[in-house]
N, C-alpha and C. Protein backbone atom coordinates (compact mmCIF):
# COMPACT_ATOMS: atom_id res chain seq x y z
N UNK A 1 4.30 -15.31 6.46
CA UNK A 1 3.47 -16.07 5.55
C UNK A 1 2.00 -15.67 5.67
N UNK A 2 0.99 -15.38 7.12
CA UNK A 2 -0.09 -15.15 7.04
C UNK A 2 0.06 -13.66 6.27
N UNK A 3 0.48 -12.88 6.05
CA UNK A 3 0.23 -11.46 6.05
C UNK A 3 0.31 -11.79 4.40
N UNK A 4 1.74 -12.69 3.84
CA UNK A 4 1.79 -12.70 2.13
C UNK A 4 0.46 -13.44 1.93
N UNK A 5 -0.38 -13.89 2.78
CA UNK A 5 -1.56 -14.67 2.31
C UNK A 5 -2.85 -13.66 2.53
N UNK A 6 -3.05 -12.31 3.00
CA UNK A 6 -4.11 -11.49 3.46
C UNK A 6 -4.69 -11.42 4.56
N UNK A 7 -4.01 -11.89 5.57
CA UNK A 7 -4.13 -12.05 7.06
C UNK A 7 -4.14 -10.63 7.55
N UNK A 8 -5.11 -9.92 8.26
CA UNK A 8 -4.64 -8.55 8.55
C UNK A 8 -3.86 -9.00 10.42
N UNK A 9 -3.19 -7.57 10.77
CA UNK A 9 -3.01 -7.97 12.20
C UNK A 9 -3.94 -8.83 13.32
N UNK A 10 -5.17 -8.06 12.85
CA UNK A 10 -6.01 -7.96 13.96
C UNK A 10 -6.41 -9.75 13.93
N UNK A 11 -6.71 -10.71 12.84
CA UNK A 11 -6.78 -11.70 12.35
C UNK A 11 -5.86 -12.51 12.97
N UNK A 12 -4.54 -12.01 12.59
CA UNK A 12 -3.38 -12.98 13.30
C UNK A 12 -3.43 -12.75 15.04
N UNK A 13 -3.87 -11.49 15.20
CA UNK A 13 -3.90 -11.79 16.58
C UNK A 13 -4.98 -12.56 17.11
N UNK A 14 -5.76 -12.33 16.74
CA UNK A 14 -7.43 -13.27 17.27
C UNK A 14 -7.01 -14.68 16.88
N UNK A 15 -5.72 -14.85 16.04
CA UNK A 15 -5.92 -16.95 15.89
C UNK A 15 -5.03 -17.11 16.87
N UNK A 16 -3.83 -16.33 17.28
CA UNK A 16 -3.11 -16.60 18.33
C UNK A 16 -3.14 -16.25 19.80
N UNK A 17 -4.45 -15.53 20.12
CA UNK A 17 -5.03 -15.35 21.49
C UNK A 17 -4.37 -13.96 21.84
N UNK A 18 -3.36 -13.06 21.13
CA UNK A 18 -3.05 -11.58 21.22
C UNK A 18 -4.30 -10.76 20.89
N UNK A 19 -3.13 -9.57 20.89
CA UNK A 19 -3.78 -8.61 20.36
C UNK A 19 -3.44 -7.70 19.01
N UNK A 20 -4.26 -7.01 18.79
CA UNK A 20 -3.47 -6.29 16.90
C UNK A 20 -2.58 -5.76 17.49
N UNK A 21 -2.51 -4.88 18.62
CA UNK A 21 -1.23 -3.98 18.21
C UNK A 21 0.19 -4.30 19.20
N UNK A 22 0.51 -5.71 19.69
CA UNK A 22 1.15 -6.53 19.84
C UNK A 22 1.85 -7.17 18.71
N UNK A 23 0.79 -7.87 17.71
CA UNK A 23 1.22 -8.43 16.60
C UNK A 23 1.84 -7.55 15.38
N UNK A 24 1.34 -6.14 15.18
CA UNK A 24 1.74 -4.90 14.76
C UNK A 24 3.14 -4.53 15.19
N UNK A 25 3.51 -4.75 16.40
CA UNK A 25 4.79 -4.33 17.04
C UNK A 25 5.73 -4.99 16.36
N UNK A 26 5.32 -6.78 16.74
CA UNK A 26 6.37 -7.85 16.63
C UNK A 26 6.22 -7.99 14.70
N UNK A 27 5.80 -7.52 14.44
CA UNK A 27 6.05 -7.87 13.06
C UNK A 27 7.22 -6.81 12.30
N UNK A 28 6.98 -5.80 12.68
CA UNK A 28 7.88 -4.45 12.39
C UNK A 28 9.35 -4.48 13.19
N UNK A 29 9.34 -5.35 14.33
CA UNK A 29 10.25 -5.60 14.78
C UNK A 29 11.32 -6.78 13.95
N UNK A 30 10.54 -7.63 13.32
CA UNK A 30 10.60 -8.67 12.99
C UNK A 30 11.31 -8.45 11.10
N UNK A 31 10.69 -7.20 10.72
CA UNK A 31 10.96 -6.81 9.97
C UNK A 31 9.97 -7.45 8.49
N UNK A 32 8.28 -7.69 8.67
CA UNK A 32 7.83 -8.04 8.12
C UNK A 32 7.12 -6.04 7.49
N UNK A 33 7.31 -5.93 6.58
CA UNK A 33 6.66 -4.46 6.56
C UNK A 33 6.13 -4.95 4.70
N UNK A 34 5.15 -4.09 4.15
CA UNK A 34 4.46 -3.98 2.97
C UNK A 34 6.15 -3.27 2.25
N UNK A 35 5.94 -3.66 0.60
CA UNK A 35 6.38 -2.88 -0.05
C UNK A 35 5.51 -2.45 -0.94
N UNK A 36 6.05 -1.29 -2.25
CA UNK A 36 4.99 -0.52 -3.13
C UNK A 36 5.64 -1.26 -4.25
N UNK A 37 4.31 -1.74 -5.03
CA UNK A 37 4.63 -2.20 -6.86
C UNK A 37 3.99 -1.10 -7.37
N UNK A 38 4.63 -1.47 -8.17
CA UNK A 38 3.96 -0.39 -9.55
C UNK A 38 3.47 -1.15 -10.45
N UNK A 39 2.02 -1.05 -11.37
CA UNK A 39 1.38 -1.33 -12.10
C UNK A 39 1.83 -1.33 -13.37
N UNK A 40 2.42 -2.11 -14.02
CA UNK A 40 3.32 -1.66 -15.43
C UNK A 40 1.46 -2.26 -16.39
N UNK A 41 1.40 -0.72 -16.68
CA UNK A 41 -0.05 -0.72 -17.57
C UNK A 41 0.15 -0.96 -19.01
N UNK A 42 1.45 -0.78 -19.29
CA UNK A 42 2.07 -1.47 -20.85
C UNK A 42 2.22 -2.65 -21.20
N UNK A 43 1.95 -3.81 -20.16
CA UNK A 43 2.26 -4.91 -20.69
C UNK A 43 3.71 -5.46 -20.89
N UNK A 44 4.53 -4.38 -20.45
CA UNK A 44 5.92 -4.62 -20.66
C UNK A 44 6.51 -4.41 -22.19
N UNK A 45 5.54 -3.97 -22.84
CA UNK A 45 5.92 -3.36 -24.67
C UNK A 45 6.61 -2.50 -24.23
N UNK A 46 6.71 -1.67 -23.21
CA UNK A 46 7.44 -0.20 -23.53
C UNK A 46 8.06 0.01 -21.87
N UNK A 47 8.76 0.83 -21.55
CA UNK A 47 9.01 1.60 -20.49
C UNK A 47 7.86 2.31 -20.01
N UNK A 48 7.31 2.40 -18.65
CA UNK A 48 6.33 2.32 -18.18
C UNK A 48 6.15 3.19 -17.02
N UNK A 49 5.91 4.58 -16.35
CA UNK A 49 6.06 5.77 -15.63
C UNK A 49 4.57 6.07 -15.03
N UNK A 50 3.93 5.06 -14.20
CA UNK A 50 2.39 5.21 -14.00
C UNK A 50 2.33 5.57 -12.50
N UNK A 51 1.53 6.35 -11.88
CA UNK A 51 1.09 6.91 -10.51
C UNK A 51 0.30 5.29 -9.95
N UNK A 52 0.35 4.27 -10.64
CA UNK A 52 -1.08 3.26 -10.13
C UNK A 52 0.19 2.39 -9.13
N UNK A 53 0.05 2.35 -8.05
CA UNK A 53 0.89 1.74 -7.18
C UNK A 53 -0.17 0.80 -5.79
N UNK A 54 0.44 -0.17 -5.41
CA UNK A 54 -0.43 -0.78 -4.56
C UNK A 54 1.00 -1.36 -3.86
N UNK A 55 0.41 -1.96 -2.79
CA UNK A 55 1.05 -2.32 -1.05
C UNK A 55 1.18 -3.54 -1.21
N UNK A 56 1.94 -4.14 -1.30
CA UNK A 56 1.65 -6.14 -0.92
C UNK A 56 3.15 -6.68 -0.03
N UNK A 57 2.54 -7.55 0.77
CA UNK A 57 3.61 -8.17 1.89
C UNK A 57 4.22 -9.78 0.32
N UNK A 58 4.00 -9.72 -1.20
CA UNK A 58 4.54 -10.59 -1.63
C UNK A 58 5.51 -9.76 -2.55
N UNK A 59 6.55 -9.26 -1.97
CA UNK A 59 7.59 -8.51 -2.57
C UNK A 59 8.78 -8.31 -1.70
N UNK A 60 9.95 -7.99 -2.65
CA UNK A 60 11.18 -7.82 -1.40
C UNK A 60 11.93 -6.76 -1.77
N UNK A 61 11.61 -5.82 -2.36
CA UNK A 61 11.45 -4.18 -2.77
C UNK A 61 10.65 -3.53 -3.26
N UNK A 62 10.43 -1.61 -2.87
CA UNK A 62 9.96 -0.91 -3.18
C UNK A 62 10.21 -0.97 -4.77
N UNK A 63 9.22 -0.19 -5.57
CA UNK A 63 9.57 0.22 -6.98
C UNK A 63 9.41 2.03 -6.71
N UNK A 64 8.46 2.37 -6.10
CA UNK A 64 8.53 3.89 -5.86
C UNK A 64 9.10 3.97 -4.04
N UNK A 65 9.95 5.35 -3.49
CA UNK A 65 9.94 5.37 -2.62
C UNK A 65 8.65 5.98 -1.78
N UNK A 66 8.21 5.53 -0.74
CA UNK A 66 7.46 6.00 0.17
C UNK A 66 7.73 7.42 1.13
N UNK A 67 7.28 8.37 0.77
CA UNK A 67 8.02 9.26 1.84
C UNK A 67 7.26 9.71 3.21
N UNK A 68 7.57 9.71 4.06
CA UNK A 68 6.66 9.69 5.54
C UNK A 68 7.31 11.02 6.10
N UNK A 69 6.21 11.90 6.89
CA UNK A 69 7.12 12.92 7.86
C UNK A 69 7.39 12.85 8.71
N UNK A 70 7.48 11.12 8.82
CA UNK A 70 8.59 10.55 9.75
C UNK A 70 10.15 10.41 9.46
N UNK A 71 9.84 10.84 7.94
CA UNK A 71 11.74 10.36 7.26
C UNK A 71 12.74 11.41 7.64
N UNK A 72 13.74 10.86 7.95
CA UNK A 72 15.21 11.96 8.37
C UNK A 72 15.00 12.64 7.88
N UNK A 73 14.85 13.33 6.85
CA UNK A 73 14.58 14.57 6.32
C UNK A 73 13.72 15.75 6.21
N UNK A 74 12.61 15.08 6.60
CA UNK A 74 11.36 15.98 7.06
C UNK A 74 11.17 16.45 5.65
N UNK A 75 10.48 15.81 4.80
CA UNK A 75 9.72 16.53 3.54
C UNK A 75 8.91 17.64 4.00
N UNK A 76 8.81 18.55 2.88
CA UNK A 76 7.84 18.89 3.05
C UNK A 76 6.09 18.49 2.74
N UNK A 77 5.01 19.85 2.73
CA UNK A 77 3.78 19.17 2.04
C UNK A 77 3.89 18.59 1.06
N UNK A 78 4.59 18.85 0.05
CA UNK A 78 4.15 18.80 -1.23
C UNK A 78 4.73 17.41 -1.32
N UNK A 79 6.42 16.92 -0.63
CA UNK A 79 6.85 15.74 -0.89
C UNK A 79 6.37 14.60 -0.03
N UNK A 80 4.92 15.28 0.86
CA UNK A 80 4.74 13.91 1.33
C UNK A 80 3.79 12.67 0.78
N UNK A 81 3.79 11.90 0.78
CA UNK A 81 2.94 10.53 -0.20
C UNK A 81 1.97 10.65 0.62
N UNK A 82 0.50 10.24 -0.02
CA UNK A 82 -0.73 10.26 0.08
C UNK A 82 -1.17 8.78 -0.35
N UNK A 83 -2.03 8.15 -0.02
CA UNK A 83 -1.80 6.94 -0.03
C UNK A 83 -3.28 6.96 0.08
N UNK A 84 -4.39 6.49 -1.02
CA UNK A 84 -5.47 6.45 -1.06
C UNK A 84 -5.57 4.88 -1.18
N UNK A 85 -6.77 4.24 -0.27
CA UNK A 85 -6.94 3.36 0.21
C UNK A 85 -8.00 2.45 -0.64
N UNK A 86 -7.81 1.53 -1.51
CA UNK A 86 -9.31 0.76 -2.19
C UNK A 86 -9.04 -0.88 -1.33
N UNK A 87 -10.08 -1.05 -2.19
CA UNK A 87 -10.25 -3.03 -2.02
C UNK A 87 -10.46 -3.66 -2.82
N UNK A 88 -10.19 -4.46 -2.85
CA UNK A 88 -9.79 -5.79 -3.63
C UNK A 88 -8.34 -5.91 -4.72
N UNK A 89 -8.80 -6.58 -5.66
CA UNK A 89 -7.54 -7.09 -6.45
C UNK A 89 -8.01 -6.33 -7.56
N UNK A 90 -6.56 -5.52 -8.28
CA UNK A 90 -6.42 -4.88 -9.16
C UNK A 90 -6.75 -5.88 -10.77
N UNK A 91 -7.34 -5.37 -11.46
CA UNK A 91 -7.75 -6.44 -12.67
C UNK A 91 -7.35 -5.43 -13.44
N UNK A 92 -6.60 -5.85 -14.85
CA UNK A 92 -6.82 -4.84 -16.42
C UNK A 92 -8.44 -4.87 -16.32
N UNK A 93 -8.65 -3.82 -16.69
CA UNK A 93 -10.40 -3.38 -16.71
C UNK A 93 -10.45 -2.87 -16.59
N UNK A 94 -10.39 -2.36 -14.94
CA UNK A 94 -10.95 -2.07 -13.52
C UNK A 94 -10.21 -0.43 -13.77
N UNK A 95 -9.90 0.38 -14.30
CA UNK A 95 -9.18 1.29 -14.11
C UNK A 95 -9.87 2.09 -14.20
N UNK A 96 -11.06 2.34 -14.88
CA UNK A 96 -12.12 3.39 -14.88
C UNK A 96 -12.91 3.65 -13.27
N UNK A 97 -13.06 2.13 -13.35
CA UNK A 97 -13.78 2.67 -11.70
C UNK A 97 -12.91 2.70 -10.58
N UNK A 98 -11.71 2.07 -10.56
CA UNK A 98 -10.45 2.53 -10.02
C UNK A 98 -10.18 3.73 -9.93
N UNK A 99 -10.05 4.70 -10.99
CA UNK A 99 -9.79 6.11 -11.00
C UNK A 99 -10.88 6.74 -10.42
N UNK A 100 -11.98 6.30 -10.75
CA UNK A 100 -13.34 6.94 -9.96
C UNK A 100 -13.88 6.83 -8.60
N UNK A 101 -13.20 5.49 -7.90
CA UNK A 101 -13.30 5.69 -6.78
C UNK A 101 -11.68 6.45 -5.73
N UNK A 102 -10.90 6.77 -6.72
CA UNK A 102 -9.96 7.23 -5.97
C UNK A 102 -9.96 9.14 -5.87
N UNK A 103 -10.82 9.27 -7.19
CA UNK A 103 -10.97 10.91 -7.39
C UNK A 103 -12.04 11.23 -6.36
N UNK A 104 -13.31 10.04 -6.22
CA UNK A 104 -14.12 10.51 -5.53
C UNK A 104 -13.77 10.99 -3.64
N UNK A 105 -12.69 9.96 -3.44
CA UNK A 105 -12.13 10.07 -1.98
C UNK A 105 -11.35 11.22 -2.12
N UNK A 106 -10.69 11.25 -2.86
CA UNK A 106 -9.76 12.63 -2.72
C UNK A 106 -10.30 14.03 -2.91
N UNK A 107 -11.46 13.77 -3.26
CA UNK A 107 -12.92 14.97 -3.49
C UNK A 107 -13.62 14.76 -1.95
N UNK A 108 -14.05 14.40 -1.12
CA UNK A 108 -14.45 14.31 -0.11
C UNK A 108 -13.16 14.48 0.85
N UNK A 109 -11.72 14.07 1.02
CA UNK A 109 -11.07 14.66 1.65
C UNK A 109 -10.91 16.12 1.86
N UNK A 110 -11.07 16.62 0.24
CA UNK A 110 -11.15 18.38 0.68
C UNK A 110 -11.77 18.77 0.98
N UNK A 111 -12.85 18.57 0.99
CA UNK A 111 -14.49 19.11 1.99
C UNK A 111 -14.10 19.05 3.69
């Protein structure tokens, strides 16, 4: 419940006298983990195929899979997910500077 509410680890550990990567352990143990939504930018008029994906602990499946080169299979480069990091809450609007702060990070990663 704290985490579907925006609780990060480190938070839940400081109210319960732990530590983050205690509470990090027992949660994954526990089987509390993020899933990926997908942004349906249509409104639901149409079938909907968008790269705009975000993380939330208020879901109980993936819509895209995540691939890690931790997975049995060992992707390669090309199949591994990249996972660019913003803040706050996604709004219809927001997609211009959304896209602009995600091109700009991925422009400073290649430097």
């Amino acid at each position: 419940l704290a985490k579907q509410q925006g609780f990060s680890d480190k938070q839940i550990a400081l109210a319960l006298g732990s530590d983050e990567t205690a509470v990090r352990a027992h949660r994954k143990v526990e089987g509390v983990l993020p899933v990926v939504k997908q942004i349906d930018t249509l409104a639901a008029e149409f079938p909907a195929q968008t790269n705009y994906l975000y993380m939330t602990y208020n879901g109980t499946h993936s819509d895209q899979e995540v691939r890690t080169r931790g997975a049995p299979h060992k992707p390669t480069d090309h199949e591994v997910s990249t996972i660019v990091l913003g803040c706050g809450a996604y709004r219809i609007g927001s997609s211009v500077e959304f896209d602009w702060c995600a091109v700009s990070c991925i422009r400073t990663l290649r430097k």
